[in-house]
Protein backbone atom coordinates (compact mmCIF):
# COMPACT_ATOMS: atom_id res chain seq x y z
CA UNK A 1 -24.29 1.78 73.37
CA UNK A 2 -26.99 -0.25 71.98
CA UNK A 3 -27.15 -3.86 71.34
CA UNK A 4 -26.87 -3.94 67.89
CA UNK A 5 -23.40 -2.02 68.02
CA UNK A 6 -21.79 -4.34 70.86
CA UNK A 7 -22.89 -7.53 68.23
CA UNK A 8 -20.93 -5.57 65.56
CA UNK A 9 -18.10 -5.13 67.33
CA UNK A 10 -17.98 -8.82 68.62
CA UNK A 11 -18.12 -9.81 65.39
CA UNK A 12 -15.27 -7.31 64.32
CA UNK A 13 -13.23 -8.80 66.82
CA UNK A 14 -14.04 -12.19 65.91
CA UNK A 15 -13.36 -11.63 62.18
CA UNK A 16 -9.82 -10.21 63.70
CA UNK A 17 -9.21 -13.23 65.49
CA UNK A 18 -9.74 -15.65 62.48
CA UNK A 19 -7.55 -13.46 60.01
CA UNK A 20 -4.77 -13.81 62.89
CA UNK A 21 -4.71 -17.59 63.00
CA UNK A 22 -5.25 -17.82 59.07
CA UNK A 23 -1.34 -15.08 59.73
CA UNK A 24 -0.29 -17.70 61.79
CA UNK A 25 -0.67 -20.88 59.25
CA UNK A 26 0.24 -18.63 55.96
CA UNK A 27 3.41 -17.59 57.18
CA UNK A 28 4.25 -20.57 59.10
CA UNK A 29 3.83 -22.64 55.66
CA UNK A 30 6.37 -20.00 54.11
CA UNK A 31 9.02 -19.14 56.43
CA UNK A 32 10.88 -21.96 56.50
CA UNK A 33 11.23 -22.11 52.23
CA UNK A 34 13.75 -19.50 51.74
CA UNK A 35 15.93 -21.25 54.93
CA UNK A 36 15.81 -25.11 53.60
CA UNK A 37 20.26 -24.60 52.68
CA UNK A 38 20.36 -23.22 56.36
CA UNK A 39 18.78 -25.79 57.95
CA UNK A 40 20.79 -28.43 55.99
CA UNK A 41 24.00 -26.97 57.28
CA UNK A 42 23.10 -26.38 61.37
CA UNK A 43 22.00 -29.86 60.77
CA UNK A 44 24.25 -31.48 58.72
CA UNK A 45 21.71 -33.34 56.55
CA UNK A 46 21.62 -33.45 52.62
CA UNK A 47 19.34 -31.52 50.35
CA UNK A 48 16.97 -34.39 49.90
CA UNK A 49 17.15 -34.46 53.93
CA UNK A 50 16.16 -30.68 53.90
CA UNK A 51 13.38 -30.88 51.53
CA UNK A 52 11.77 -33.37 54.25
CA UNK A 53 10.98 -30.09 56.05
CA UNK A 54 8.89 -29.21 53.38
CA UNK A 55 7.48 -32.69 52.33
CA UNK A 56 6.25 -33.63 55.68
CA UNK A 57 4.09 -30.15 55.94
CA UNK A 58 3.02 -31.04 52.75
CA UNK A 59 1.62 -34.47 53.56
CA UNK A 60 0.60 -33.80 56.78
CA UNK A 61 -2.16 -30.87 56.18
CA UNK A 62 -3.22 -32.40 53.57
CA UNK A 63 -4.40 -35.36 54.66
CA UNK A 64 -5.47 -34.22 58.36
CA UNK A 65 -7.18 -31.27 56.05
CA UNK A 66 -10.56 -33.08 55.33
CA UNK A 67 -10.49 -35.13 58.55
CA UNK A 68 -10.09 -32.29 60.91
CA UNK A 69 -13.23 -30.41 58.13
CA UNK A 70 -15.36 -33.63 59.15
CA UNK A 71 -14.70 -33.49 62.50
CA UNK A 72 -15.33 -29.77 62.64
CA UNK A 73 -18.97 -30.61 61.06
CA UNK A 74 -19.78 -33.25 63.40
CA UNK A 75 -18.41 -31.42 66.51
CA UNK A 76 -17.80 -27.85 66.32
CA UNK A 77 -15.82 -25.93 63.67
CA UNK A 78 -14.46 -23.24 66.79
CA UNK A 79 -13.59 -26.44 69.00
CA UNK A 80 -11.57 -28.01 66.02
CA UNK A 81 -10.22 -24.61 65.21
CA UNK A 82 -8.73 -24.41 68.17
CA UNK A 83 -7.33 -27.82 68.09
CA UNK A 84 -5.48 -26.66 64.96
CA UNK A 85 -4.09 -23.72 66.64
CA UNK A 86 -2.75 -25.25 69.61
CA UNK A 87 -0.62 -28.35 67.35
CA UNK A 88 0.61 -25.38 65.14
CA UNK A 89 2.27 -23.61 68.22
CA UNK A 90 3.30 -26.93 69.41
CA UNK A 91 4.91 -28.46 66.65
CA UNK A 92 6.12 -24.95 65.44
CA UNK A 93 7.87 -25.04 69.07
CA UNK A 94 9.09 -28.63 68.67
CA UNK A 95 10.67 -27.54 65.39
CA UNK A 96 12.67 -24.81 67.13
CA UNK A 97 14.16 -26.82 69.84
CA UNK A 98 14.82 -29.74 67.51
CA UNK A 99 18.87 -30.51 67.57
CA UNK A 100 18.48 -33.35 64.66
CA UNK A 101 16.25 -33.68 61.40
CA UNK A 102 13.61 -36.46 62.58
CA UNK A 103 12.62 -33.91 65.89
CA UNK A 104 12.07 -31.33 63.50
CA UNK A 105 10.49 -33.10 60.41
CA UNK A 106 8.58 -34.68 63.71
CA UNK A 107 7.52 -31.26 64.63
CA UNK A 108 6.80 -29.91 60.96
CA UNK A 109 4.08 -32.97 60.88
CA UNK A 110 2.67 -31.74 64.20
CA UNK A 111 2.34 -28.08 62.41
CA UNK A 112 0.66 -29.72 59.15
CA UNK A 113 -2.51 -30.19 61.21
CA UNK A 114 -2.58 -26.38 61.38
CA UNK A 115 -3.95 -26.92 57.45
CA UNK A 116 -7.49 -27.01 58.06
CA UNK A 117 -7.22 -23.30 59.33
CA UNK A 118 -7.85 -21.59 56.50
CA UNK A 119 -11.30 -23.88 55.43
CA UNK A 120 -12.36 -23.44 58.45
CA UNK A 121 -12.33 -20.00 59.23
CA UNK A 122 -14.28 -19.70 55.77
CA UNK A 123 -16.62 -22.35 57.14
CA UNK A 124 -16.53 -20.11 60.53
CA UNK A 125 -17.47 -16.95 58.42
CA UNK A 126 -20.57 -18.62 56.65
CA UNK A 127 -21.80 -19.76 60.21
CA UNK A 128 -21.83 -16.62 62.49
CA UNK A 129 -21.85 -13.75 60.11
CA UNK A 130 -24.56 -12.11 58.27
CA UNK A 131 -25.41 -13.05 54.57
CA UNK A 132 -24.45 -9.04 53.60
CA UNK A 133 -21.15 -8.87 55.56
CA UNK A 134 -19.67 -12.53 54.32
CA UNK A 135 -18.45 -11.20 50.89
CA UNK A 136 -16.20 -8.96 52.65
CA UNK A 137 -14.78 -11.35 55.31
CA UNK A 138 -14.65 -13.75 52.39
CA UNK A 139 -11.77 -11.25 50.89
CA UNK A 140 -9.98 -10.44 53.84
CA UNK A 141 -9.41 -14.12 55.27
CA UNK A 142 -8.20 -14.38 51.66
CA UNK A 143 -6.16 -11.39 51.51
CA UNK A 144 -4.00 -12.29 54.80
CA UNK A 145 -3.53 -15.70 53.24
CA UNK A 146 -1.92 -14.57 50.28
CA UNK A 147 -0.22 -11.02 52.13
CA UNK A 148 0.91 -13.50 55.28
CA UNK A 149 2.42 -15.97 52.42
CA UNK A 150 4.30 -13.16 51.15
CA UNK A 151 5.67 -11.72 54.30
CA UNK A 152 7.09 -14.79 55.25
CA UNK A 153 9.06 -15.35 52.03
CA UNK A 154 10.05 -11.50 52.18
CA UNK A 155 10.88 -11.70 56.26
CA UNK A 156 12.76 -15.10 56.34
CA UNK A 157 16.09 -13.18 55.07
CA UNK A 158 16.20 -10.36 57.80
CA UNK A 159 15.14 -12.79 60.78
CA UNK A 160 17.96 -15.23 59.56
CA UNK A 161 20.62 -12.20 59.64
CA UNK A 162 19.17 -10.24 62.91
CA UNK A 163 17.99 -13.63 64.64
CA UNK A 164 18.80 -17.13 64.26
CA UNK A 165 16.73 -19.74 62.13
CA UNK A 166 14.97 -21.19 65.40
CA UNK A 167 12.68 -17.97 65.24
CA UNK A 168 11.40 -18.79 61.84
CA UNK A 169 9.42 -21.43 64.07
CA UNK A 170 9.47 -19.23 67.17
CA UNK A 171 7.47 -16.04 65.72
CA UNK A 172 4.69 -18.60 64.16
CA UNK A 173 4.29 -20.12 67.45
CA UNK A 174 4.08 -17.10 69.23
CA UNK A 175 1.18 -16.03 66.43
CA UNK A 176 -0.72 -19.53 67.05
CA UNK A 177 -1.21 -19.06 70.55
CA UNK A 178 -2.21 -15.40 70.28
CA UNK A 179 -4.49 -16.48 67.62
CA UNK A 180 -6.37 -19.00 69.90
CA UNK A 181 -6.95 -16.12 72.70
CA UNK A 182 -9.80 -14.18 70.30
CA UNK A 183 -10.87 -17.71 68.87
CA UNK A 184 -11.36 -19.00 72.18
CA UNK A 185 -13.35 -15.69 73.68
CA UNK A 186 -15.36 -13.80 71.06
CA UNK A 187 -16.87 -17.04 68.92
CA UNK A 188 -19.42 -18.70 70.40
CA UNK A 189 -19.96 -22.20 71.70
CA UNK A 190 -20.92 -24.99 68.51
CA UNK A 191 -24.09 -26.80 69.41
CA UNK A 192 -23.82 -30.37 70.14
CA UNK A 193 -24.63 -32.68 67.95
CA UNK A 194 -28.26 -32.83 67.43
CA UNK A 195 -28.12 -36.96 66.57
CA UNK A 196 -25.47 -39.73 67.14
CA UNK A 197 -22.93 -39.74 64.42
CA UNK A 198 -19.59 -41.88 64.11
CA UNK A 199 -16.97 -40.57 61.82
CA UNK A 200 -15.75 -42.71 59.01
CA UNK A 201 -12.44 -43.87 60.32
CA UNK A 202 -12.51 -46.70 57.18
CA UNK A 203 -12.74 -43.95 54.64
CA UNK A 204 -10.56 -41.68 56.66
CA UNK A 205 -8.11 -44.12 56.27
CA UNK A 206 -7.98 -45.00 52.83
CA UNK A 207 -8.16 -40.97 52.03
CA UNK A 208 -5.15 -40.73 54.06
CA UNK A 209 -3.54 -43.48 52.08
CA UNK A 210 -4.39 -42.28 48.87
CA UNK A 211 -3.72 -39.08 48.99
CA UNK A 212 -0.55 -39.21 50.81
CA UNK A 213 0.37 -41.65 48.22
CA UNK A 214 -0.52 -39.08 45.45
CA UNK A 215 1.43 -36.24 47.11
CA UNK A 216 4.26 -37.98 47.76
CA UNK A 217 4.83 -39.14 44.18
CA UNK A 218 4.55 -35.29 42.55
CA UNK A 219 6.94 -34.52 45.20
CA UNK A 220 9.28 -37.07 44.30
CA UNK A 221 9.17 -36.66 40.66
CA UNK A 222 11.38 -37.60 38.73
CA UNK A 223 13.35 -39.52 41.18
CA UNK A 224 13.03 -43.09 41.42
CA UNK A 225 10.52 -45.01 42.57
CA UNK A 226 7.99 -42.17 42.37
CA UNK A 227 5.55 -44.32 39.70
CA UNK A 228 5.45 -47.13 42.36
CA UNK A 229 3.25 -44.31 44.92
CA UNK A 230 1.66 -43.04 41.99
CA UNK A 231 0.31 -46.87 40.93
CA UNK A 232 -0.51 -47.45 44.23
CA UNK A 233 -2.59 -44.40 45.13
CA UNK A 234 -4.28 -45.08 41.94
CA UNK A 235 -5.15 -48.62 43.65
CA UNK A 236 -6.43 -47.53 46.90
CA UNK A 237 -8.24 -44.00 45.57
CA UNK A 238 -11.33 -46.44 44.10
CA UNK A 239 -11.35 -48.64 47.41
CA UNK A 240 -12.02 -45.08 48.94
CA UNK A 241 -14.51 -44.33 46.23
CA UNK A 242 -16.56 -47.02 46.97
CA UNK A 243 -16.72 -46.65 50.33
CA UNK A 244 -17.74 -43.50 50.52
CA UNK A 245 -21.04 -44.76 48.28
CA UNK A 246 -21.61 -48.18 49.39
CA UNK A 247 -23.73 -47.84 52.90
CA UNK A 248 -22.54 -51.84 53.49
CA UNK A 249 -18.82 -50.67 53.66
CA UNK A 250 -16.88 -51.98 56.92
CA UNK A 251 -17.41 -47.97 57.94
CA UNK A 252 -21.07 -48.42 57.69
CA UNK A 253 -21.71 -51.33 59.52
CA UNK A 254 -23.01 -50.39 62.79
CA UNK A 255 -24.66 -52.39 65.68
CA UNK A 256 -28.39 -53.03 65.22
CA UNK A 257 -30.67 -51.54 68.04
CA UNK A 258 -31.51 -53.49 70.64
CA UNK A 259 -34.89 -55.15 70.37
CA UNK A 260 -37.29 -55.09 73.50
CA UNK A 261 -36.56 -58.19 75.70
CA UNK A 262 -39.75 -59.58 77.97
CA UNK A 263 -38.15 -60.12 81.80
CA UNK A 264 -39.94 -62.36 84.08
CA UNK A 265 -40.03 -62.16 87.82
CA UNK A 266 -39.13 -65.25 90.28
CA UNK A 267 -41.56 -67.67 91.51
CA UNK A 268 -45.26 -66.20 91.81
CA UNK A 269 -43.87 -62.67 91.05
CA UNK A 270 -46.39 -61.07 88.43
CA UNK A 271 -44.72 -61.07 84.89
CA UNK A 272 -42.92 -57.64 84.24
CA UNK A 273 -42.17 -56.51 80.99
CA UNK A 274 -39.11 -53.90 80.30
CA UNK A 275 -37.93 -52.98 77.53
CA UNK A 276 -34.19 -52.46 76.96
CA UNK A 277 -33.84 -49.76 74.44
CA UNK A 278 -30.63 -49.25 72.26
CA UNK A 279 -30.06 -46.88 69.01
CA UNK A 280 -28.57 -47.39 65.76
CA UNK A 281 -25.47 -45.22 65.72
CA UNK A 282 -25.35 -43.46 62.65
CA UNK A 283 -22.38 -43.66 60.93
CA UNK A 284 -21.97 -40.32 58.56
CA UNK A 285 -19.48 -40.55 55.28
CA UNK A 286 -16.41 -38.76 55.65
CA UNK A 287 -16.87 -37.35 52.44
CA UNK A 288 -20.43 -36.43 51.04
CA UNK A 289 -19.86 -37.17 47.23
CA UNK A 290 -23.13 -35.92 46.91
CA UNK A 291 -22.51 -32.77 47.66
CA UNK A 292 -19.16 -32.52 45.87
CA UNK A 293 -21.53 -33.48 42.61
CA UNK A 294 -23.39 -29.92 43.15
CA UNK A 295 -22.60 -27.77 39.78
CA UNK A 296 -21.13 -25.29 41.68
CA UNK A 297 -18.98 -27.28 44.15
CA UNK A 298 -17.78 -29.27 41.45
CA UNK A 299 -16.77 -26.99 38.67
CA UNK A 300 -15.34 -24.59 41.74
CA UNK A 301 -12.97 -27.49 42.75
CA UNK A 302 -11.91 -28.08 38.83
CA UNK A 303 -11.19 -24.17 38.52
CA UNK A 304 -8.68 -24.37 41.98
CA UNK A 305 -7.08 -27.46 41.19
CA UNK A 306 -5.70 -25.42 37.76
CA UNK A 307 -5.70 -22.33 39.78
CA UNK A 308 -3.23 -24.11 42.12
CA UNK A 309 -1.29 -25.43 39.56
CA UNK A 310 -0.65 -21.65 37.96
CA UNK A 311 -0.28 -20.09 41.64
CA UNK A 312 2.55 -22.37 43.31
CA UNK A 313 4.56 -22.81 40.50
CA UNK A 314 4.74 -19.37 40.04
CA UNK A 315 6.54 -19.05 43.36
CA UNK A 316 8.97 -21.34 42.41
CA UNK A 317 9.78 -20.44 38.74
CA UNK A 318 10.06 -16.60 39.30
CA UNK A 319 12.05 -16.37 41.23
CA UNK A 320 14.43 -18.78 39.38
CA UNK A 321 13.67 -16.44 36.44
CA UNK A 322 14.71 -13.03 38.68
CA UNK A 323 17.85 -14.88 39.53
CA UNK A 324 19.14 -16.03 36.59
CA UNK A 325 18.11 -13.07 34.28
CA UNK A 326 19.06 -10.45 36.32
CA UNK A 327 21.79 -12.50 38.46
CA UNK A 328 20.75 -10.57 42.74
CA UNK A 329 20.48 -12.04 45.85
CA UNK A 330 18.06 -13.60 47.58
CA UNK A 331 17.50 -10.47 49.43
CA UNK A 332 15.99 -8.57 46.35
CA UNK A 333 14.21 -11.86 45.15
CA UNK A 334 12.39 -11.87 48.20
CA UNK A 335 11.38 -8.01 47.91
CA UNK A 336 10.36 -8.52 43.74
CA UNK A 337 7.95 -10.74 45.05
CA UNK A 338 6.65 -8.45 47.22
CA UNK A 339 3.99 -6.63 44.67
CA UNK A 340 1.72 -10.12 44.64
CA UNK A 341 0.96 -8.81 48.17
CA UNK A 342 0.58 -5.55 47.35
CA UNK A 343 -1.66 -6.61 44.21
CA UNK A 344 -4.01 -8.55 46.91
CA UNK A 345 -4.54 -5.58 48.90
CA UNK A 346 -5.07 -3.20 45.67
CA UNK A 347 -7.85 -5.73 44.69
CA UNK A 348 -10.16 -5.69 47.88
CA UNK A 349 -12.13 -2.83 46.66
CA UNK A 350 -12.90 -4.26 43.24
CA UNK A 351 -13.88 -7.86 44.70
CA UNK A 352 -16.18 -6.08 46.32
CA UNK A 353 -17.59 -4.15 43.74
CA UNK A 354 -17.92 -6.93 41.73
CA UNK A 355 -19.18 -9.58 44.43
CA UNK A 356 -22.00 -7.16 45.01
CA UNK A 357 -22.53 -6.44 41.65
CA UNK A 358 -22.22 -9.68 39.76
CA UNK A 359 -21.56 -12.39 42.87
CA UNK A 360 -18.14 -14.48 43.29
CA UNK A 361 -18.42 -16.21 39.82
CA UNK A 362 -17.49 -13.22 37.95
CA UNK A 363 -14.64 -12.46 40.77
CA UNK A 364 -13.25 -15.67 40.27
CA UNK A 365 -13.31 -15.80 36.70
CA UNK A 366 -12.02 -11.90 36.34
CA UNK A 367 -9.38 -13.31 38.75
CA UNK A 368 -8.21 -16.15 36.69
CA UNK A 369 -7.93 -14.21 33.49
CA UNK A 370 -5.89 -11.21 35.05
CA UNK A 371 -3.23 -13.49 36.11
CA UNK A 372 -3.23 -16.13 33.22
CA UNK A 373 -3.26 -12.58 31.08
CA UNK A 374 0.02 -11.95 33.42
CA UNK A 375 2.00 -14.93 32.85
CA UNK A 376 1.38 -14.81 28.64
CA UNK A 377 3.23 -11.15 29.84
CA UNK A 378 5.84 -12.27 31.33
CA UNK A 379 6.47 -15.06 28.59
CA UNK A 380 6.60 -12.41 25.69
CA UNK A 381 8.36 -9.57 28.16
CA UNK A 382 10.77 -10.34 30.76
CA UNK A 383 13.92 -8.08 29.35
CA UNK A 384 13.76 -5.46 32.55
CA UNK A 385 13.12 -5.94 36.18
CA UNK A 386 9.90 -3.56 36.56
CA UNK A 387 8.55 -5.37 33.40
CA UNK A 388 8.92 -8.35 35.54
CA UNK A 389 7.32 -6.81 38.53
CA UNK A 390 4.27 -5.14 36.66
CA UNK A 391 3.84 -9.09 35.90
CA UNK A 392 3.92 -10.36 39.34
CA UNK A 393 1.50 -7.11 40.73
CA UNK A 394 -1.15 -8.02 38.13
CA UNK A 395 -0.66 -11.67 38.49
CA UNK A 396 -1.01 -11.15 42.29
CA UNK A 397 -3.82 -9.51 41.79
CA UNK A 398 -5.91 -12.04 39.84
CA UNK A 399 -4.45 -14.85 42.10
CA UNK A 400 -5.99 -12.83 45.41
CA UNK A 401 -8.96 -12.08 43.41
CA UNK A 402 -9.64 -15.50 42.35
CA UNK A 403 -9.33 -17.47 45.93
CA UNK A 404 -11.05 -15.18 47.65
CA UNK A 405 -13.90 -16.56 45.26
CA UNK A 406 -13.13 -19.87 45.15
CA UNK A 407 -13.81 -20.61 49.27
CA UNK A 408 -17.09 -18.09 48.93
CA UNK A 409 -18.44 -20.13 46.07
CA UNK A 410 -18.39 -23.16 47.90
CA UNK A 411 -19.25 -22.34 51.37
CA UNK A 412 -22.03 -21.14 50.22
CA UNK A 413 -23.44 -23.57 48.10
CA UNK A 414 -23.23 -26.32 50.16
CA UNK A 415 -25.16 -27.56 53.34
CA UNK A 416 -24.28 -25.60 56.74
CA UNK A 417 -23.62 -29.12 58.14
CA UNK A 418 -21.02 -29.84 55.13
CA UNK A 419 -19.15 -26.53 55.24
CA UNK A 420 -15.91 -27.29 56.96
CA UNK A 421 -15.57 -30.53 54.64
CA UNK A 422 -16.55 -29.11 51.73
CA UNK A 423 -14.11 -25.78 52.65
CA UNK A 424 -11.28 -28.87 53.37
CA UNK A 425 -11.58 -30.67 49.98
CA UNK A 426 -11.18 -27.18 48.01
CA UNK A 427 -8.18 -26.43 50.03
CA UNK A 428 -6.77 -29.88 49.70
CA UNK A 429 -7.60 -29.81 45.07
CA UNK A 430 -5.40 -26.24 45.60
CA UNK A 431 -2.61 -28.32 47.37
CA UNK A 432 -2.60 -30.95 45.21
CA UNK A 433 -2.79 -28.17 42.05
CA UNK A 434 0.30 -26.51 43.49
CA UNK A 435 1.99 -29.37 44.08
CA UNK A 436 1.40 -30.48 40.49
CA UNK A 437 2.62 -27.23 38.91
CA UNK A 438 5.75 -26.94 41.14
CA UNK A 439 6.68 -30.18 40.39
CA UNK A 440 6.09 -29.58 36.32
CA UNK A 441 7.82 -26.42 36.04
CA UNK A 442 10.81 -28.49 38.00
CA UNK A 443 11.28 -30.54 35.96
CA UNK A 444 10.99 -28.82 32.70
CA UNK A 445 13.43 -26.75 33.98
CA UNK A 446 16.00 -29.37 34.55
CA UNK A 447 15.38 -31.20 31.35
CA UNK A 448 15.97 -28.10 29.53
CA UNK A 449 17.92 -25.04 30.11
CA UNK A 450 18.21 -21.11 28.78
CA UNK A 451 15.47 -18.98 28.55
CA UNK A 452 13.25 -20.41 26.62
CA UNK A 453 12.44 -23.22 29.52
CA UNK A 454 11.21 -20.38 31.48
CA UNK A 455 9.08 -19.11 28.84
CA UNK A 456 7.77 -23.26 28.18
CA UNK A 457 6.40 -23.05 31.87
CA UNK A 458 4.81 -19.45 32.25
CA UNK A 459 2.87 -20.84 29.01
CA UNK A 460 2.04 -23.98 30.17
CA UNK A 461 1.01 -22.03 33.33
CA UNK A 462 -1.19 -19.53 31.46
CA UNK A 463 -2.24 -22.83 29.88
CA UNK A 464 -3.53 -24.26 33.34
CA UNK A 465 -5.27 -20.72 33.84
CA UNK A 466 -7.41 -21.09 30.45
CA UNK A 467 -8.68 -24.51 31.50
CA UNK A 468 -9.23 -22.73 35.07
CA UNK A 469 -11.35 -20.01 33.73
CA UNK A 470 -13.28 -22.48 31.40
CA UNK A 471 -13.98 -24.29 34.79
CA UNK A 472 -15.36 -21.03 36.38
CA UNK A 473 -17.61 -20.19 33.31
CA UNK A 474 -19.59 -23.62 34.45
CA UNK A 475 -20.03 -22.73 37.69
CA UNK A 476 -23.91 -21.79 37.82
CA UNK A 477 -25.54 -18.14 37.32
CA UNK A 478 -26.78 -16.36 39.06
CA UNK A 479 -24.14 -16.63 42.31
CA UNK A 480 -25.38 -19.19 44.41
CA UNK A 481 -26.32 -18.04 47.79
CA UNK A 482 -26.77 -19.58 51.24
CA UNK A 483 -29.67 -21.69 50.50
CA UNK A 484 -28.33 -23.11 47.16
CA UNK A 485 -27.31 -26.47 48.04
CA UNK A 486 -31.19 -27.22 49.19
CA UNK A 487 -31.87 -26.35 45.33
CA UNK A 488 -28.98 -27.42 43.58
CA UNK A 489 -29.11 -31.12 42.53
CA UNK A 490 -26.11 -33.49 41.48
CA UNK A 491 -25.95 -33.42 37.53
């Protein structure tokens, strides 16, 4: 067999073993959704007790999301990778064996780390495969995210009934550690840092803060006290700011080299000279705002935060919609969501088409107006089930079309050495997106009830889509390449 063959099938393999662990996070992060009344009666909590399960994952990857992305930068995107892996099968296992709330909210913490999976297997991607066979991993990382989402909505039912609830924590365990087994063999070794770096624990810090802050108040809203975490994110998020472009800040400040010291000898020894040499340690930003300025990386980010928005509300409000129009179980609401999987696999071969036609920009802006296209549907036509269902194939279609984009776009236009960061931040704007729309369509739906609250959000979602696809229009033409962030300037 010849050389060139063995490296193709090593990098098959590889690609395998990514697309597992990005299994293991997307159905990990879904499972446990359709099971939160379960879980509040084996543990006799309330529903605000519950939703911790939830909250915590929340918070948790999305502030360990850009850390873990800097650290993979600075010291090895497969050793991080791997880190990720191993606290998602260990906090997935806590979870399981948990007997009270705090063990398992504990454990669901412990399993948020597992969020810089997905940005880093893109980052991965970029690094070890060639330019010609990236568009293609590009889609199918993306495609098990969405697919693996959907199977553990659709599968939490049946495992409940044939199982217990402990193996909605069990099976994504069990997938974590398999996961790390390819990881671990087929990729090869990250190169040591070629100079001295020091993360930004400062700015790491106040990013935490932040944006914890930030989540926690969406998730909260309307309850009380939510404006208080909104006012003081909005405190702390310039402190963070400025640190990140001030090269005085506290995480700058590093110790000055050592300057040569003349050592003399004893009595009538000759005079010696040695020099005692130090080096400045370099402290690197945790965040490169320069590179989040770069046309592409910034209008990318714009387009997933209202991507996110459209996308994770949808998941909530549909299903609400399904229930209340049409009055089944939770059963066949989990199977009529089923066709946004099947719309991200029917959508592979046109990505592909299209990336190598027209590059990712066109992908993700085709993607964005197929699904806002579906939700102005579903606003004007929601009388029958399959009506409903053509809705959520198309919009699952766009959405899988559209993300598999959005991580291309900016993994490639960035710096090699600012990939997993860069990959981190986009996954973090389609967090806080989602969180933004779930938390909208909420509460629109509780201030105001009947149909025509469900047809208020799928607008405002289609809305959120339109400013997305505006966003995607700015990102430059022609389809920036690998080499585009050493031509791209701020602007």
């Amino acid at each position: 067999m010849r050389g060139s063959d063995l490296l193709k099938r090593a990098a098959t393999a590889a690609l395998g073993g990514l697309c597992l662990a990005t299994a293991a996070y997307s159905v990990l992060q879904s499972l446990v959704v359709p099971a939160l009344g379960v879980f509040q009666r084996e543990l006799g909590t309330t529903p605000s007790g519950a939703a911790w399960l939830l909250t915590a994952f929340l918070l948790s990857a999305s502030i360990s999301t850009p850390v873990l992305g800097r650290l993979a930068d600075a010291y090895g995107k497969r050793r991080i990778l791997l880190v990720a892996l191993t606290a998602m099968s260990l906090g997935a296992l806590t979870s399981a064996l948990a007997t009270d709330l705090p063990v398992m909210v504990a454990g669901r913490v412990v399993q948020g780390l597992g969020g810089a999976v997905f940005p880093l297997c893109f980052a991965l991607v970029r690094d070890h495969l060639p330019a010609a066979d990236r568009p293609r991993a590009f889609v199918k990382i993306s495609t098990v995210m969405s697919v693996g989402g959907a199977a553990g909505t659709i599968t939490a039912g049946p495992i409940l009934a044939l199982l217990s609830s402990r193996w909605l924590f069990l099976i994504p365990a069990l997938v974590s550690a398999l996961a790390m087994i390819p990881v671990a063999l087929l990729l090869p070794r990250s190169r040591p840092p070629t100079s001295r770096t020091r993360l930004d624990w400062y700015g790491a810090a106040l990013l935490s803060t932040w944006l914890g802050l930030l989540l926690f108040a969406i998730s909260r809203f309307p309850d009380p006290g939510w404006p208080w975490s909104l006012a003081a994110a909005a405190v702390v998020a310039p402190l963070w700011w400025r640190s990140q472009r001030r090269p005085d800040s506290p995480a700058r400040v590093s110790r000055p080299p050592r300057r040569a010291v003349p050592r003399f000898g004893g009595a009538g020894s000759p005079r010696r000279l040695s020099l005692r040499s130090g080096s400045r340690r370099r402290v690197e930003p945790l965040i490169d705002l320069a590179t989040l300025a770069l046309p592409t990386v910034r209008a990318t980010n714009a387009a997933t935060l209202l991507l996110g928005f459209g996308m994770f509300g949808s998941w909530m409000v549909i299903p609400l919609l399904i229930v209340d129009r049409f009055a089944v179980g939770p059963t066949v609401v989990g199977l009529a969501m089923l066709p946004t999987a099947v719309g991200n696999l029917l959508i592979m071969p046109v990505h592909r088409r299209l990336t190598a036609g027209q590059g990712p920009r066109a992908a993700l802006a085709a993607g964005i107006a197929a699904a806002g296209l579906s939700y102005l549907a579903l606003a004007v036509r929601h009388d029958t089930l399959p009506q409903v269902l053509l809705g959520i194939l198309v919009m699952g279609a766009g959405i899988g079309l559209a993300f598999s984009a959005v991580g291309a776009l900016v993994v490639e236009a960035v710096p090699a050495e600012q990939t997993g960061v860069s990959a981190a931040v986009n996954t973090v704007m389609r967090t806080v997106g989602g969180s933004l729309g779930t938390a909208v369509g909420g509460s629109v739906l509780t201030w105001s009830a009947g149909e025509s609250s469900y047809v208020t959000v799928l607008l405002l979602y289609a809305a959120a889509l339109a400013g997305a696809l505006i966003c995607a229009i700015q990102v430059p033409r022609p389809a920036l390449g690998a080499t585009a962030a050493s031509i791209e300037s701020p602007a």
